[in-house]
Protein backbone atom coordinates (compact mmCIF):
# COMPACT_ATOMS: atom_id res chain seq x y z
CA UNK A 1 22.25 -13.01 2.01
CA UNK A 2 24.13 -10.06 3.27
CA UNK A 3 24.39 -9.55 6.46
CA UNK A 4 22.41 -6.88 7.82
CA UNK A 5 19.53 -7.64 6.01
CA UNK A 6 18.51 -10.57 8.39
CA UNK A 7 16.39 -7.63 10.85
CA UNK A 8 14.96 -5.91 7.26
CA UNK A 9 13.77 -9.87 6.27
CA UNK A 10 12.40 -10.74 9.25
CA UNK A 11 10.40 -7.38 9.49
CA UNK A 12 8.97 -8.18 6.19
CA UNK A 13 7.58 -11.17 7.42
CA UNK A 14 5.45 -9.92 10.09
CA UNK A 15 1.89 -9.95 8.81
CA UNK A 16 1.82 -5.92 9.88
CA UNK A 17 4.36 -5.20 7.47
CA UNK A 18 2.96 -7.47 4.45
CA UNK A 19 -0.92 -6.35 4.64
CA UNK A 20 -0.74 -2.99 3.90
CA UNK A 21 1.96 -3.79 0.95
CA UNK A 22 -0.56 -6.68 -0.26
CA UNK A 23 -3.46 -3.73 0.32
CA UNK A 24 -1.77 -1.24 -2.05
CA UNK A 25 -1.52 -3.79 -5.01
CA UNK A 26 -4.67 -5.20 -4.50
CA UNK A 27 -5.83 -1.05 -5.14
CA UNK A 28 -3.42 -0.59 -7.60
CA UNK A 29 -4.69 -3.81 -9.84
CA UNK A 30 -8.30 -2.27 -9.10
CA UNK A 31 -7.49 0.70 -10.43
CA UNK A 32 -5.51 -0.61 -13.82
CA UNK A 33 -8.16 -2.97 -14.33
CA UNK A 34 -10.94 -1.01 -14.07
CA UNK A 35 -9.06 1.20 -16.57
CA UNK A 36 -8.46 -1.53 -18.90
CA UNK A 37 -11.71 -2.75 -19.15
CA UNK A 38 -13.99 0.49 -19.09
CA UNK A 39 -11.44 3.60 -19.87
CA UNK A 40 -10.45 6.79 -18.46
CA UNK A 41 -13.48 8.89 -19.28
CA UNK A 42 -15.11 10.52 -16.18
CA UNK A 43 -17.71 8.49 -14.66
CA UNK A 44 -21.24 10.61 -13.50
CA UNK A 45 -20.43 9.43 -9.85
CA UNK A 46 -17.84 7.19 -8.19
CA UNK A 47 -18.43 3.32 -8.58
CA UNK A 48 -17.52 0.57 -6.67
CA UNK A 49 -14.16 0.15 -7.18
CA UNK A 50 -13.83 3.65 -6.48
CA UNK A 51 -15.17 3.18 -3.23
CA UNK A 52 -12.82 -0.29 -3.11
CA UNK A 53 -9.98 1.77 -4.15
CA UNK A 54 -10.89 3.89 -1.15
CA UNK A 55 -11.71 1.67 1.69
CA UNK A 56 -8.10 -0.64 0.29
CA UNK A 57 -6.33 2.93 0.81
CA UNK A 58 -8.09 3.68 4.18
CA UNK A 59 -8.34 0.87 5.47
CA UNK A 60 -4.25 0.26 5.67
CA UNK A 61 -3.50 3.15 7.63
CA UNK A 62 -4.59 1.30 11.10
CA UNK A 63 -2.04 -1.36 10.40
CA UNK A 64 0.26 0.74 9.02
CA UNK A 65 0.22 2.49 12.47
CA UNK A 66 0.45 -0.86 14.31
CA UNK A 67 3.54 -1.65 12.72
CA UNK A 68 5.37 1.86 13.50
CA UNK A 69 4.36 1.34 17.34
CA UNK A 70 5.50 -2.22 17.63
CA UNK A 71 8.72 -2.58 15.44
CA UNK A 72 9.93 1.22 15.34
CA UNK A 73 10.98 1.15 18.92
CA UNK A 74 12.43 -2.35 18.56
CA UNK A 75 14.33 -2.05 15.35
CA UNK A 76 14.50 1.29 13.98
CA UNK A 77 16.27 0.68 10.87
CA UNK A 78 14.45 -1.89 9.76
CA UNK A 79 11.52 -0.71 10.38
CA UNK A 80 11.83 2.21 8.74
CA UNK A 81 12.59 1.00 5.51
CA UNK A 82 9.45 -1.37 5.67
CA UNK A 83 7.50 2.01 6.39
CA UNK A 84 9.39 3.06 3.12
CA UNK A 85 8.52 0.42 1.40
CA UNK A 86 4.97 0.55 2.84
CA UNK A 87 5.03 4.46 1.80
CA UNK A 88 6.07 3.14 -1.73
CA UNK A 89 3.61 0.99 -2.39
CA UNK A 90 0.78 3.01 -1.07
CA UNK A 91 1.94 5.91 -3.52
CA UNK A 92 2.50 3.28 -6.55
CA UNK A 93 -1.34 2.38 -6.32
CA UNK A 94 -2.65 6.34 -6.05
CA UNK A 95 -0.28 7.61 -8.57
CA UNK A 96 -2.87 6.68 -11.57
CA UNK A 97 -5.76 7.88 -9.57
CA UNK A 98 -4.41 11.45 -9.65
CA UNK A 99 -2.49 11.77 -12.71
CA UNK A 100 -5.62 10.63 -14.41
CA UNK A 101 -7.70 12.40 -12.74
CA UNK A 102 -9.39 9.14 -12.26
């Protein structure tokens, strides 16, 4: 292990920097699964893994917020690139949603 990555590891294993990562795959699986089994077509109003999608999405923002507070002041490089990564993941999982219109 290199090492200055011991600060960016042990940031990624603080339950605040994992949940919202674990959030945005957990969306982004809804979303490619629901494509995989039923399509892209339009749908006459949003379903529930729209609304899943949504609440996943939504609901990581608190934590996300938790995390800057508590580990930005503490170890700002670090923590940034876990809010990177964080920012990553979180645009990974609504990338299909709007270039498919979905």
């Amino acid at each position: 292990m290199m090492s200055g990555s011991g600060p960016i590891v042990a940031n990624l294993k603080h339950p605040s920097a994992l949940i919202p990562m674990a959030m945005s795959i957990a969306a982004l699986t809804l979303v490619l699964g629901h494509i995989a089994m039923f399509g892209t077509a339009r749908q006459a109003d949003e379903g529930t893994a729209a609304h899943l999608w949504q609440l996943l999405m939504a609901g990581q923002l608190p934590i996300i917020g938790f995390f800057a507070i508590k580990w930005f002041p503490r170890t700002p490089g670090p923590a940034l690139l876990v809010l990177v990564l964080q920012a990553i993941a979180g645009l990974a999982a609504a990338a299909p949603v709007f270039l498919l219109n979905f």
